[in-house]
PDB file of N, CA and C in Angstrom:
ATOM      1  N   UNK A   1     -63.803 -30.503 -37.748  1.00  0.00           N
ATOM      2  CA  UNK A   1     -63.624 -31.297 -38.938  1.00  0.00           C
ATOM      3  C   UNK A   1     -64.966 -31.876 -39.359  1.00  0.00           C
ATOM      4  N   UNK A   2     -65.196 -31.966 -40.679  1.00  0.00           N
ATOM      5  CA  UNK A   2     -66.441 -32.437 -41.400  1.00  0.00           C
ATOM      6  C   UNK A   2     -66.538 -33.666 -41.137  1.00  0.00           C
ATOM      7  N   UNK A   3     -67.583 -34.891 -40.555  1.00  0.00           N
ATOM      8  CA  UNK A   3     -67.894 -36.083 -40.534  1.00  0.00           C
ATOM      9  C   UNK A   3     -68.074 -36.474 -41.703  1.00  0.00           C
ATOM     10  N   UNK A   4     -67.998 -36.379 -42.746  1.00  0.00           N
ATOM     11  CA  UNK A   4     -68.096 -36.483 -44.543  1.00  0.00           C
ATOM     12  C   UNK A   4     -66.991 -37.119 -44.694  1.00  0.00           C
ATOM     13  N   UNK A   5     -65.680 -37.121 -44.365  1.00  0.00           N
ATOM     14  CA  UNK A   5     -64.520 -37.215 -44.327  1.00  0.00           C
ATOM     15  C   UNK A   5     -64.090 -38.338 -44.652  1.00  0.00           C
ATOM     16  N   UNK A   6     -63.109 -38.898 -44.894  1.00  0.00           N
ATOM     17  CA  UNK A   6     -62.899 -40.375 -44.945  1.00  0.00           C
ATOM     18  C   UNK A   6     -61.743 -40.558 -44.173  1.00  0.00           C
ATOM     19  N   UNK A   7     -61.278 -41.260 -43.422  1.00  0.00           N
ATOM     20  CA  UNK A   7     -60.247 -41.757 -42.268  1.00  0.00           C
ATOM     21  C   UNK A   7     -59.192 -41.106 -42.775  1.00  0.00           C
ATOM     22  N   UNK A   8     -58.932 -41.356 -43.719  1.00  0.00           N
ATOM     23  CA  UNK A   8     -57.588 -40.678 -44.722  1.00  0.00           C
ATOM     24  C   UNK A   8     -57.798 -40.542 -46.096  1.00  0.00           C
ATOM     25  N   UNK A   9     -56.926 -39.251 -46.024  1.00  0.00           N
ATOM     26  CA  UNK A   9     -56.907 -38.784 -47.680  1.00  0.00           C
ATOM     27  C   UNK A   9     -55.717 -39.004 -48.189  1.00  0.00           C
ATOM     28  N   UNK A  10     -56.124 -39.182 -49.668  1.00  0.00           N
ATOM     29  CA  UNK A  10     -55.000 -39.454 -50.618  1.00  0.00           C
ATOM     30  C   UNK A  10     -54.799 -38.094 -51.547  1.00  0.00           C
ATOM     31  N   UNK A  11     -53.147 -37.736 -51.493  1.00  0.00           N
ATOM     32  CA  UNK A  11     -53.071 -36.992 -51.999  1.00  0.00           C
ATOM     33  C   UNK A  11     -52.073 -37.000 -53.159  1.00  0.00           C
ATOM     34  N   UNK A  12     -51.932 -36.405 -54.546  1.00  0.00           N
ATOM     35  CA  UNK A  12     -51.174 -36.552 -55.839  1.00  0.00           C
ATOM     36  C   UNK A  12     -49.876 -35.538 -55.515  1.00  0.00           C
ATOM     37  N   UNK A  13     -48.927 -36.285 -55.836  1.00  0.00           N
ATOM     38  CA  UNK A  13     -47.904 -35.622 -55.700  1.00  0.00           C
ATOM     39  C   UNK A  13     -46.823 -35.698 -57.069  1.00  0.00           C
ATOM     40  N   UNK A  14     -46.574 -34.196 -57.695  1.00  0.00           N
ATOM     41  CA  UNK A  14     -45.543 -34.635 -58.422  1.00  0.00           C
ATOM     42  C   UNK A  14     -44.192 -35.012 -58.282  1.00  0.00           C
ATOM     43  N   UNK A  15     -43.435 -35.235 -59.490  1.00  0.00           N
ATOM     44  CA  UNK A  15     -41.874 -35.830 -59.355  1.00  0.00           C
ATOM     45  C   UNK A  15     -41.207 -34.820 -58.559  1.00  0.00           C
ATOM     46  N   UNK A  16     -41.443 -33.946 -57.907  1.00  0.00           N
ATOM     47  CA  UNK A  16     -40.657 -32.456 -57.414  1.00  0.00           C
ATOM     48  C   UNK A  16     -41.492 -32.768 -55.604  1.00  0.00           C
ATOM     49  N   UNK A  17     -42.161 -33.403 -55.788  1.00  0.00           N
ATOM     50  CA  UNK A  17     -42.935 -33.996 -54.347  1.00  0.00           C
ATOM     51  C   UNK A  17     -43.905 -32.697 -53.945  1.00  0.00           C
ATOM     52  N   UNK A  18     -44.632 -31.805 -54.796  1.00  0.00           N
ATOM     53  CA  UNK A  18     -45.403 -30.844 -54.639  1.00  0.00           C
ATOM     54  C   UNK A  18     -46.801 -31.405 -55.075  1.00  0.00           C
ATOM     55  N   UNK A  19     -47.794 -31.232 -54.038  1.00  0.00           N
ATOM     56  CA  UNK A  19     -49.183 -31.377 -54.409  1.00  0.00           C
ATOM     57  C   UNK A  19     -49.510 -31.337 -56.040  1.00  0.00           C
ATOM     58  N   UNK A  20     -50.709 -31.617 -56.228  1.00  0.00           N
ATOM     59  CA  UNK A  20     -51.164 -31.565 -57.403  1.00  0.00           C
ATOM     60  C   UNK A  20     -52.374 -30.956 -57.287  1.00  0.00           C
ATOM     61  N   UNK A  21     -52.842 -29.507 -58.015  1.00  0.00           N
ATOM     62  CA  UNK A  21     -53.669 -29.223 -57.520  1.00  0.00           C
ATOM     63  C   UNK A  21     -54.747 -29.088 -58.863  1.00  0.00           C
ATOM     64  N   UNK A  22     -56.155 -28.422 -58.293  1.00  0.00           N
ATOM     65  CA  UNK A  22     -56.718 -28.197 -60.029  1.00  0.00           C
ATOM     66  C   UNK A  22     -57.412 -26.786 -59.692  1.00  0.00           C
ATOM     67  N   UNK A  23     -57.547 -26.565 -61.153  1.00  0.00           N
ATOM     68  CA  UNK A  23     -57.271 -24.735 -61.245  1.00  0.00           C
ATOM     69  C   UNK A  23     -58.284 -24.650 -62.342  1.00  0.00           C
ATOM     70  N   UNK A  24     -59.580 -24.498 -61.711  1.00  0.00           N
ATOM     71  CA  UNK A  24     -60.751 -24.297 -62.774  1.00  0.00           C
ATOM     72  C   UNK A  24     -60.704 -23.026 -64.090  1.00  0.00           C
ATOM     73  N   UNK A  25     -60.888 -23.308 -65.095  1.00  0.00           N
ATOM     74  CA  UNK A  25     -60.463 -22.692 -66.232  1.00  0.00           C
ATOM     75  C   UNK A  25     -61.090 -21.055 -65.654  1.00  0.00           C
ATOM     76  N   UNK A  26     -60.215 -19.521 -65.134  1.00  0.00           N
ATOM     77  CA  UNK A  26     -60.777 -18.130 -65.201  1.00  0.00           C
ATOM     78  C   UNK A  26     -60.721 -18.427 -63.377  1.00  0.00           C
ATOM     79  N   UNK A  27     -60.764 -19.431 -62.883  1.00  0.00           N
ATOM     80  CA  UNK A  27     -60.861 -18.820 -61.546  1.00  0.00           C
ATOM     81  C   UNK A  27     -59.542 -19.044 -61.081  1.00  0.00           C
ATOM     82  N   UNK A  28     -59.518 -17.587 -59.888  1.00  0.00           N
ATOM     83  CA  UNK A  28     -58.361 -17.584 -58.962  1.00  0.00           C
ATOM     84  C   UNK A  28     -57.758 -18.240 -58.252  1.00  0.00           C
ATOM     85  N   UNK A  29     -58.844 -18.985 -57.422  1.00  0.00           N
ATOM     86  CA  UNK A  29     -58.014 -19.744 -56.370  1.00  0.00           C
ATOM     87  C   UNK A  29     -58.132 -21.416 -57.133  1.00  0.00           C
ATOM     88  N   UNK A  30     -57.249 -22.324 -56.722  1.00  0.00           N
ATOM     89  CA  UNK A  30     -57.314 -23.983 -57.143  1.00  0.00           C
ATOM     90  C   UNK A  30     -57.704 -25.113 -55.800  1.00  0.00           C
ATOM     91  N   UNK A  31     -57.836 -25.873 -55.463  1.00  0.00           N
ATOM     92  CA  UNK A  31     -58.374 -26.846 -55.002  1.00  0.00           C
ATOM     93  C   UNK A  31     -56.926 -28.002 -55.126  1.00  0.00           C
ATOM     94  N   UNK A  32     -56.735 -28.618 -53.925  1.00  0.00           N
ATOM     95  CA  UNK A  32     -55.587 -29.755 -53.749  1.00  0.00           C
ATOM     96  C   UNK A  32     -56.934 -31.042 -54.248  1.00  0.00           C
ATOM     97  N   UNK A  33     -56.059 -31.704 -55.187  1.00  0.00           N
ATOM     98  CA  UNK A  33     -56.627 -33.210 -55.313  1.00  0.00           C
ATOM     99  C   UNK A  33     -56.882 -34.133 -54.514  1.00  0.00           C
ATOM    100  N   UNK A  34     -57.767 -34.327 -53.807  1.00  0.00           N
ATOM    101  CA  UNK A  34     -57.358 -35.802 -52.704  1.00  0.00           C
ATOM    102  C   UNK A  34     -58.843 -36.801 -52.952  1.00  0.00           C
ATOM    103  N   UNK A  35     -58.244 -37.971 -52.436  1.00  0.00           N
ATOM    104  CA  UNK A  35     -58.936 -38.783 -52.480  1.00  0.00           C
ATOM    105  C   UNK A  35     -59.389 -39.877 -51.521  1.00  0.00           C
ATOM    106  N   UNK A  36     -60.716 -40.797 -51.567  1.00  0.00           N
ATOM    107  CA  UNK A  36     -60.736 -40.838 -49.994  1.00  0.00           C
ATOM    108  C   UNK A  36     -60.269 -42.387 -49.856  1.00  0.00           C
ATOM    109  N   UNK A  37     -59.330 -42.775 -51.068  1.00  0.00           N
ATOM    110  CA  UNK A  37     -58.436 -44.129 -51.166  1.00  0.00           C
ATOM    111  C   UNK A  37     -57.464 -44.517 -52.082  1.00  0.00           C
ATOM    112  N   UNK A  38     -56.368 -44.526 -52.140  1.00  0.00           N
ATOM    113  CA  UNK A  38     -55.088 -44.633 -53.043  1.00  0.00           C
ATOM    114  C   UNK A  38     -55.712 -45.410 -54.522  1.00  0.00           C
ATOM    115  N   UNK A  39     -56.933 -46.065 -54.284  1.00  0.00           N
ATOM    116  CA  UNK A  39     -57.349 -46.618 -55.608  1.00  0.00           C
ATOM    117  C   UNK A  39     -58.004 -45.537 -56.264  1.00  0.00           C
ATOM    118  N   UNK A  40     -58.869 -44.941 -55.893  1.00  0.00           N
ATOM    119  CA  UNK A  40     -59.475 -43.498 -56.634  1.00  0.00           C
ATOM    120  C   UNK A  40     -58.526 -42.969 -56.937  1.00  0.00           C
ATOM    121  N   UNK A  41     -57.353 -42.408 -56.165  1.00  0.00           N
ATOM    122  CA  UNK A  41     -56.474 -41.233 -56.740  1.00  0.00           C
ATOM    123  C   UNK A  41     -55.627 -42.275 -58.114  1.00  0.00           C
ATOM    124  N   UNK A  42     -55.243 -43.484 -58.134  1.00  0.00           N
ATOM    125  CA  UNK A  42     -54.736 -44.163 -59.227  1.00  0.00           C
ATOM    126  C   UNK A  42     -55.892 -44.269 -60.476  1.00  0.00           C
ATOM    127  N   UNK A  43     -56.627 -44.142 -60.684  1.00  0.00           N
ATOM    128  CA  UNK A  43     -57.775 -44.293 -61.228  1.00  0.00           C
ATOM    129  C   UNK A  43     -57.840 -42.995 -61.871  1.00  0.00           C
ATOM    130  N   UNK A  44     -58.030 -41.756 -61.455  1.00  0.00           N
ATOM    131  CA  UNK A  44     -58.082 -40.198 -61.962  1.00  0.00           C
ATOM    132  C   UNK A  44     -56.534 -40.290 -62.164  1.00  0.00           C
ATOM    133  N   UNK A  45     -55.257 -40.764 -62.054  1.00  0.00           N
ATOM    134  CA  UNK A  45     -54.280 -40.552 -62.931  1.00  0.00           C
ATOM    135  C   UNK A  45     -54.412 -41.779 -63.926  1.00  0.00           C
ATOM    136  N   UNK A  46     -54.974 -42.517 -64.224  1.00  0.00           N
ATOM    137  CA  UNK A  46     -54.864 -42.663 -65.666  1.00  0.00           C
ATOM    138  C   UNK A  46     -56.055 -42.712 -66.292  1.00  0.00           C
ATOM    139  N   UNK A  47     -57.213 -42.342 -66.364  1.00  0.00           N
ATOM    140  CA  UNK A  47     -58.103 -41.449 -67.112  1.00  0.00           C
ATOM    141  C   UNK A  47     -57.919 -40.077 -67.210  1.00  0.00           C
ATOM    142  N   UNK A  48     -57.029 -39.754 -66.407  1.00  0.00           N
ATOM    143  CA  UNK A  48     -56.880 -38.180 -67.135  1.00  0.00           C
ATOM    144  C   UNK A  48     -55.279 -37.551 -67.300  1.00  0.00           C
ATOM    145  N   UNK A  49     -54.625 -39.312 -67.946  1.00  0.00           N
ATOM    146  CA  UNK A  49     -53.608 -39.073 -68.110  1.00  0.00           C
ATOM    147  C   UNK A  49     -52.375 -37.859 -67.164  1.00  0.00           C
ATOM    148  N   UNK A  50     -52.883 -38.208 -66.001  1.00  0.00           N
ATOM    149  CA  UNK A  50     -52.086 -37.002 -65.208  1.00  0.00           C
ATOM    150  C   UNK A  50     -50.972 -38.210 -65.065  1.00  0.00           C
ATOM    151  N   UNK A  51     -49.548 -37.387 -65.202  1.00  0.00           N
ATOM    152  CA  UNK A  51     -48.469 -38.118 -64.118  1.00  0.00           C
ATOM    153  C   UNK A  51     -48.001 -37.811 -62.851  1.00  0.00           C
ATOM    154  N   UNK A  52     -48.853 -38.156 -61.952  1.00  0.00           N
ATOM    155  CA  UNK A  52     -48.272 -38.050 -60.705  1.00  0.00           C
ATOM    156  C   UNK A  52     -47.331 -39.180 -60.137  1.00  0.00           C
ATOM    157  N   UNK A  53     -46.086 -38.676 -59.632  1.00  0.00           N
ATOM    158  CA  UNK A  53     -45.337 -39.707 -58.971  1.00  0.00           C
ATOM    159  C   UNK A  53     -45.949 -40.314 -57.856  1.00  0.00           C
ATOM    160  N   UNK A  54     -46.377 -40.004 -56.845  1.00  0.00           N
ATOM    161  CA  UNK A  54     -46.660 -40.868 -56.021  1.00  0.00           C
ATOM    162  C   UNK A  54     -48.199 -39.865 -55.481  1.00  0.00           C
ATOM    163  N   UNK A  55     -48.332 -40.890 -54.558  1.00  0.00           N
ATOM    164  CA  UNK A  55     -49.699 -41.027 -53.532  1.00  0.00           C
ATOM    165  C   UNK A  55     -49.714 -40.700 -52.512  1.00  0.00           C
ATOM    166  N   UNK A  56     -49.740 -39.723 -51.448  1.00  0.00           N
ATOM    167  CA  UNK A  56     -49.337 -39.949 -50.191  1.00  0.00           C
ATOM    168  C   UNK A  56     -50.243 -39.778 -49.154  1.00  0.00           C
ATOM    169  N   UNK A  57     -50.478 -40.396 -47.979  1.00  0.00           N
ATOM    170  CA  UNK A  57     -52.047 -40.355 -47.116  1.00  0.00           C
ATOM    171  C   UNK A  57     -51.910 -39.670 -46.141  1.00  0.00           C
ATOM    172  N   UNK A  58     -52.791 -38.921 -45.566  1.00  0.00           N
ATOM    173  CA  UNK A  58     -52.856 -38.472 -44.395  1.00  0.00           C
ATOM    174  C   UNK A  58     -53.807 -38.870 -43.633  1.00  0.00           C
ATOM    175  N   UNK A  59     -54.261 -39.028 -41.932  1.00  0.00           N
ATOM    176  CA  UNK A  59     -55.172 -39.235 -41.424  1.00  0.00           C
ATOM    177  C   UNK A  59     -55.896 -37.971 -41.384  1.00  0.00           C
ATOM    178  N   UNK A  60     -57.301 -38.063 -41.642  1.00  0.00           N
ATOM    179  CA  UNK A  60     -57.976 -36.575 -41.277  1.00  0.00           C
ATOM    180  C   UNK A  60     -58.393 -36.341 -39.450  1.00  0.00           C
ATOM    181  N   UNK A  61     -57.784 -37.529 -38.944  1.00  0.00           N
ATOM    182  CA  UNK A  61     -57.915 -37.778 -37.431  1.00  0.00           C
ATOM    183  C   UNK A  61     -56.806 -37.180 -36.423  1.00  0.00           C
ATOM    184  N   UNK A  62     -55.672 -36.281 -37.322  1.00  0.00           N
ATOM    185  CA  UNK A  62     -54.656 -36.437 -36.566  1.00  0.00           C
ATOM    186  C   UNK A  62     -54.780 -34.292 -36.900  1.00  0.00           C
ATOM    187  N   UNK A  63     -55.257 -33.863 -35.694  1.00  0.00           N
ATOM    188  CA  UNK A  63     -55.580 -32.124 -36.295  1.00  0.00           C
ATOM    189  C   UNK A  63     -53.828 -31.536 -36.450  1.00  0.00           C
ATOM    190  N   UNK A  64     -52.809 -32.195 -35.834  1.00  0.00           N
ATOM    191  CA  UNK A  64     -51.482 -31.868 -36.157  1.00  0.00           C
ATOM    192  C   UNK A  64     -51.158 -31.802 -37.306  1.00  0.00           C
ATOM    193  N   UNK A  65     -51.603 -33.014 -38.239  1.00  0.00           N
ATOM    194  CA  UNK A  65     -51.306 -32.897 -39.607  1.00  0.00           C
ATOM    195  C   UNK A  65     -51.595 -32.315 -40.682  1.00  0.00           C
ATOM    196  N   UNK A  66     -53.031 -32.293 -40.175  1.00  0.00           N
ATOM    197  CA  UNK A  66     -54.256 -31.681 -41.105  1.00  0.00           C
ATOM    198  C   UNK A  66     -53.840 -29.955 -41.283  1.00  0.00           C
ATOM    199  N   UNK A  67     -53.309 -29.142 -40.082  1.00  0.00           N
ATOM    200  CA  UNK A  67     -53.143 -27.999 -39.740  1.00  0.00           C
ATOM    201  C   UNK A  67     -51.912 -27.883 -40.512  1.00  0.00           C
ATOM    202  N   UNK A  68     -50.752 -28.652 -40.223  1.00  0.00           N
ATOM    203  CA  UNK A  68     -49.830 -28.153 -40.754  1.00  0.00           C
ATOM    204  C   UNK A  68     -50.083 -28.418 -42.247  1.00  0.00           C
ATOM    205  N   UNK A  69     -50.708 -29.510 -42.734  1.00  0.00           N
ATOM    206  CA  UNK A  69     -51.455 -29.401 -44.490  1.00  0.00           C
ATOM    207  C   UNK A  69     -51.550 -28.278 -45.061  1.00  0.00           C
ATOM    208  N   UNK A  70     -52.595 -27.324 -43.698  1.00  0.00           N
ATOM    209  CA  UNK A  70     -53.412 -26.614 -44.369  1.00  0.00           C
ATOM    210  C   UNK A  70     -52.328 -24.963 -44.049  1.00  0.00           C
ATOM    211  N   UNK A  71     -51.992 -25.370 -43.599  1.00  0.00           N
ATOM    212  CA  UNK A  71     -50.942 -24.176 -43.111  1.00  0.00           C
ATOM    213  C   UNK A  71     -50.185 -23.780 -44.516  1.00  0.00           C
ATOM    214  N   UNK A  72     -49.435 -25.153 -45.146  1.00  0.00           N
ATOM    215  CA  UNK A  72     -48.653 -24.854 -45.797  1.00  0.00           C
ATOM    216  C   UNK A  72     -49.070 -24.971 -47.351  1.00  0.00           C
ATOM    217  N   UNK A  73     -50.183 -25.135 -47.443  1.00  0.00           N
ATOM    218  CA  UNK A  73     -50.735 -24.892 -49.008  1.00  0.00           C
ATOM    219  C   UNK A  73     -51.879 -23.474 -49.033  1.00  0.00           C
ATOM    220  N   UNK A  74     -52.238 -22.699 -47.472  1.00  0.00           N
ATOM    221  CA  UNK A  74     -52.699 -21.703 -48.026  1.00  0.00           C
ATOM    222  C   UNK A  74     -51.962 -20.720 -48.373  1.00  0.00           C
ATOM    223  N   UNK A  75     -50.562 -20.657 -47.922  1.00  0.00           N
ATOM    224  CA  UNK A  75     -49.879 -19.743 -48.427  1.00  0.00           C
ATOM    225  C   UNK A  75     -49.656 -19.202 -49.933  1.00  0.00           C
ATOM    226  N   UNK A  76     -49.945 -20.244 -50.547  1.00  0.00           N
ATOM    227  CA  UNK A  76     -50.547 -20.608 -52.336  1.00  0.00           C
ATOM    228  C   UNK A  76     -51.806 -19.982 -52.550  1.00  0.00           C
ATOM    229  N   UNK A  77     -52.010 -19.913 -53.734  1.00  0.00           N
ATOM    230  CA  UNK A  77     -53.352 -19.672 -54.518  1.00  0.00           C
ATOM    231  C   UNK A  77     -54.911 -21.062 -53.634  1.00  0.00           C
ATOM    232  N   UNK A  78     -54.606 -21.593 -53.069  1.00  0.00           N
ATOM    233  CA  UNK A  78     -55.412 -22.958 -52.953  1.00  0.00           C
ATOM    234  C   UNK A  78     -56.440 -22.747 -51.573  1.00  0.00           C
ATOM    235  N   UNK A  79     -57.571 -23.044 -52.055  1.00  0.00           N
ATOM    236  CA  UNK A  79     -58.604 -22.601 -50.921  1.00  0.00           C
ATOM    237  C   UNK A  79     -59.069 -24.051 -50.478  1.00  0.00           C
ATOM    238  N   UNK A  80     -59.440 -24.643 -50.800  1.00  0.00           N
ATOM    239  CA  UNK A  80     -59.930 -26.098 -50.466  1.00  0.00           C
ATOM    240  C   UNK A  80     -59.392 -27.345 -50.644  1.00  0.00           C
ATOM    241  N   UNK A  81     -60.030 -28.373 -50.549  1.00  0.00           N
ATOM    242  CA  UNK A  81     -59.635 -29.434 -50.834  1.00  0.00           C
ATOM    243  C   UNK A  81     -60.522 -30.227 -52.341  1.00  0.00           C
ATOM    244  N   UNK A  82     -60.238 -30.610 -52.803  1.00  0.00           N
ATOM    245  CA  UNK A  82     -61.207 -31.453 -53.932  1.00  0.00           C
ATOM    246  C   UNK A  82     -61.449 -32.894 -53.673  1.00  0.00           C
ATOM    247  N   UNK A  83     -62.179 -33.508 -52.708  1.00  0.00           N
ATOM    248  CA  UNK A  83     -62.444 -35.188 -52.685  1.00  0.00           C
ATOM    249  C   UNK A  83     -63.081 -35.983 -53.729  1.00  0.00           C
ATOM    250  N   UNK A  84     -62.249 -36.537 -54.393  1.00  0.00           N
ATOM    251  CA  UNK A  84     -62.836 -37.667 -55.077  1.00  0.00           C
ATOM    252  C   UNK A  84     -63.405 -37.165 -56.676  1.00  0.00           C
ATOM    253  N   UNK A  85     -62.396 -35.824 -57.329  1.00  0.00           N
ATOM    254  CA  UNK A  85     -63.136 -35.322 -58.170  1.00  0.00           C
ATOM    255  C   UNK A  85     -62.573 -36.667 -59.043  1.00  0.00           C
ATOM    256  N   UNK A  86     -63.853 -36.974 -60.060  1.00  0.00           N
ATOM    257  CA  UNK A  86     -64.325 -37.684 -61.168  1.00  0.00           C
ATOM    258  C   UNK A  86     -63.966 -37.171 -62.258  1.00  0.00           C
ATOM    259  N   UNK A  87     -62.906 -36.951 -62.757  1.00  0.00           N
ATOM    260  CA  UNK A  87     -62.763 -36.858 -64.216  1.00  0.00           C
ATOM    261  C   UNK A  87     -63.527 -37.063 -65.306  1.00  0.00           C
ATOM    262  N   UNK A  88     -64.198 -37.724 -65.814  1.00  0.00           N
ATOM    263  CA  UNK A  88     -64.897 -37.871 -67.014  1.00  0.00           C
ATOM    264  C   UNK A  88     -66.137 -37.019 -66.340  1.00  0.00           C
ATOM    265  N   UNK A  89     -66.716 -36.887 -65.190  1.00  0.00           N
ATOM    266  CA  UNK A  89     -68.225 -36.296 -64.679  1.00  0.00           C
ATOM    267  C   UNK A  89     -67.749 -34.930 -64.286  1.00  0.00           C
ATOM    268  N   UNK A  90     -67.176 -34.238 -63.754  1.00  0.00           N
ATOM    269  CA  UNK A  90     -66.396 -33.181 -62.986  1.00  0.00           C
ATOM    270  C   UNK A  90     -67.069 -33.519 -61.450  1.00  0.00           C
ATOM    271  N   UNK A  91     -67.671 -33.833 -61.222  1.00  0.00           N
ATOM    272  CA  UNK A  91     -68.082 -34.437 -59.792  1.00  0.00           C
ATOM    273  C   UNK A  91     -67.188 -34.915 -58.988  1.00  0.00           C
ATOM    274  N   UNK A  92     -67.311 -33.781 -57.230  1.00  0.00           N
ATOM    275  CA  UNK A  92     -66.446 -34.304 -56.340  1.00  0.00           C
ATOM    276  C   UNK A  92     -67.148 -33.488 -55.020  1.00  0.00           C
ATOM    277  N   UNK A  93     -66.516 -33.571 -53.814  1.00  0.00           N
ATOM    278  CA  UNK A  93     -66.799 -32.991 -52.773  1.00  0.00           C
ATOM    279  C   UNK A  93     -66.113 -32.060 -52.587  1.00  0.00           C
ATOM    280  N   UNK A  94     -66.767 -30.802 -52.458  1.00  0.00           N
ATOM    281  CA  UNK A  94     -65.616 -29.761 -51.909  1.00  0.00           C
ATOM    282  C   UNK A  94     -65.517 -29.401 -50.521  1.00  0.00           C
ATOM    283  N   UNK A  95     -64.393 -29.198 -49.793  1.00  0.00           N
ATOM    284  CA  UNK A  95     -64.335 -29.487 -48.438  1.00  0.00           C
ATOM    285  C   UNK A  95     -63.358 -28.031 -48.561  1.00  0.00           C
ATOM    286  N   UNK A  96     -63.743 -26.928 -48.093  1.00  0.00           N
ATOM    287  CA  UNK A  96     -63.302 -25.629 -47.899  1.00  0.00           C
ATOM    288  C   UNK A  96     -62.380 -25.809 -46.227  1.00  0.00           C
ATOM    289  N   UNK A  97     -61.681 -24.647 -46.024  1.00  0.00           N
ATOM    290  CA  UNK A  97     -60.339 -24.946 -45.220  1.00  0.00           C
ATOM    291  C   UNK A  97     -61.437 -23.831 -44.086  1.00  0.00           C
ATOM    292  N   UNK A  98     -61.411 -24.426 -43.077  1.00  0.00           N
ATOM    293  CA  UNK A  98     -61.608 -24.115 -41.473  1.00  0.00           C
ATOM    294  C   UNK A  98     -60.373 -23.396 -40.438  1.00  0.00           C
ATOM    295  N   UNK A  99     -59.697 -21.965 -40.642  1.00  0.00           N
ATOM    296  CA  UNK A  99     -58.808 -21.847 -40.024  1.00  0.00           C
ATOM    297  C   UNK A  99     -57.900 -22.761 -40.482  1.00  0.00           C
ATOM    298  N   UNK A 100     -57.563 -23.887 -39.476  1.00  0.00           N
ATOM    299  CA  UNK A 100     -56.580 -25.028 -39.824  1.00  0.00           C
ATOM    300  C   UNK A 100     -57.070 -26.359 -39.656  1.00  0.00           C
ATOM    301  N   UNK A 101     -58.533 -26.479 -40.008  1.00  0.00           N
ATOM    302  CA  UNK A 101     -59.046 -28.045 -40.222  1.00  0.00           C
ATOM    303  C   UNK A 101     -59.871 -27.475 -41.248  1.00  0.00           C
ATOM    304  N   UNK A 102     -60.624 -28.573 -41.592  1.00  0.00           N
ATOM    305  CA  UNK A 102     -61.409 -29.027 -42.534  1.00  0.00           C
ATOM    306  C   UNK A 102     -62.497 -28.166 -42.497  1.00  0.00           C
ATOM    307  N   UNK A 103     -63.254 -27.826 -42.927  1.00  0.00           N
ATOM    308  CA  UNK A 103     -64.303 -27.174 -42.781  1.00  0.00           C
ATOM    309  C   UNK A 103     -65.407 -28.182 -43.604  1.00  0.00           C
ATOM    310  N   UNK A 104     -66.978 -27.694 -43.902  1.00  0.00           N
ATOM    311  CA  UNK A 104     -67.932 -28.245 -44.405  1.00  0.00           C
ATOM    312  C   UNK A 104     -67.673 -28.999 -45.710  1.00  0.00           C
ATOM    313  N   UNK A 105     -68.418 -29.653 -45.922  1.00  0.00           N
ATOM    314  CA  UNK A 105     -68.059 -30.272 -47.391  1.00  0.00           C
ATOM    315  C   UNK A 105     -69.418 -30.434 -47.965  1.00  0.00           C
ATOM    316  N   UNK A 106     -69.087 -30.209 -49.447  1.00  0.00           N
ATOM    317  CA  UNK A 106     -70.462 -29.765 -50.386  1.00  0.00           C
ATOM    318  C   UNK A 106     -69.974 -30.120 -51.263  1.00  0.00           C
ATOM    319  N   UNK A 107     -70.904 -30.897 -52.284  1.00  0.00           N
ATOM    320  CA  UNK A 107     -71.168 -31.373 -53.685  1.00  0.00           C
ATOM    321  C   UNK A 107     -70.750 -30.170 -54.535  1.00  0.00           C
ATOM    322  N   UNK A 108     -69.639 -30.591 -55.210  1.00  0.00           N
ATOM    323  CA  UNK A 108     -69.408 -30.188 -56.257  1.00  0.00           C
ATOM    324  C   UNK A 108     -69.373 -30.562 -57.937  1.00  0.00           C
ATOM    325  N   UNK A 109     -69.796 -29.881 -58.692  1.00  0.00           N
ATOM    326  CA  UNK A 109     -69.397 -30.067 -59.914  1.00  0.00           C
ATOM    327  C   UNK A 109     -68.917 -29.263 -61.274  1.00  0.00           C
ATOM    328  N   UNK A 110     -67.797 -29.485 -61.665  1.00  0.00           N
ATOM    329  CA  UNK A 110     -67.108 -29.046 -62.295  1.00  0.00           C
ATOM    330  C   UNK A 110     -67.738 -29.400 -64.002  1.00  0.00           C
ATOM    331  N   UNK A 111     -67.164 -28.593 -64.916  1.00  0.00           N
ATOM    332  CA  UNK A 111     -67.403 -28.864 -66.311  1.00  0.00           C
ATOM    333  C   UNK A 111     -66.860 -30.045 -66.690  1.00  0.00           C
ATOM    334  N   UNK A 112     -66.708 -31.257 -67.536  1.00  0.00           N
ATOM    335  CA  UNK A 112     -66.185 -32.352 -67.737  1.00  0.00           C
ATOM    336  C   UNK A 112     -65.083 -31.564 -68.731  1.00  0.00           C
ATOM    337  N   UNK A 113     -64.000 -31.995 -68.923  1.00  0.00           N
ATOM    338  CA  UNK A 113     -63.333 -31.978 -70.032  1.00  0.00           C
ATOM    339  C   UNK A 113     -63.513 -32.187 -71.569  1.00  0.00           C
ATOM    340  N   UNK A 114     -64.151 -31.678 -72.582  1.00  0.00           N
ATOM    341  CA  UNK A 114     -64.186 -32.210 -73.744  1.00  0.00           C
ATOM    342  C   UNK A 114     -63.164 -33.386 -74.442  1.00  0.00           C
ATOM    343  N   UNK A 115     -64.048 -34.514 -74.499  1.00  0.00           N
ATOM    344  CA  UNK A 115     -63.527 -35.544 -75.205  1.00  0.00           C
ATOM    345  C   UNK A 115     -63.136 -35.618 -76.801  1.00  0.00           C
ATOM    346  N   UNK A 116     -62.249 -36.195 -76.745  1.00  0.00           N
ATOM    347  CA  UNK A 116     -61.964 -36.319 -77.981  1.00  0.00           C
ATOM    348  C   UNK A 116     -61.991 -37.217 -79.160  1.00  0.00           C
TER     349      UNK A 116
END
């Protein structure tokens, strides 16, 4: 697991209790939203008007959880994780999937959304 990490991640969940993920405009695979505190992830749902029902945390300390995380969202289109992406900047950490932990994490940045 990456020391980059934050104790726990926050993750967006919709009304159907399924991740929330983001799916860069032409590319294949998407990225799970997380964040490295229930105030960031509240913060990117209402600047970018997302409705997510709830928040839910995981420890990145516990490799039981993390594995079965990662177990059950690669079966999906979803290769990584997205920490702390910034909506208005596209800026976040990307933390790519290790077997069944975490793997490295690297600066990412995404296109911003055109404002309106």
């Amino acid at each position: 697991m990456s020391s980059s990490l934050p104790r726990e991640i926050h993750l967006l969940l919709d009304s159907a209790g399924a991740l929330i993920v983001f799916q860069e405009k032409g590319a294949a695979w998407a990225g799970v939203l997380a964040f490295s505190n229930e105030d960031k992830a509240r913060e990117f749902c209402r600047v970018s008007n997302l409705d997510a029902a709830e928040v839910a945390a995981i420890s990145t300390a516990d490799p039981d959880a993390v594995a079965t995380l990662i177990a059950s969202i690669k079966r999906r289109a979803i290769r990584n994780l997205l920490l702390d992406l910034d909506y208005k900047t596209g800026a976040c950490t990307q933390i790519d999937f290790d077997r069944d932990s975490f793997g490295p994490a690297v600066p990412r940045q995404f296109t911003p959304p055109a404002h309106r």
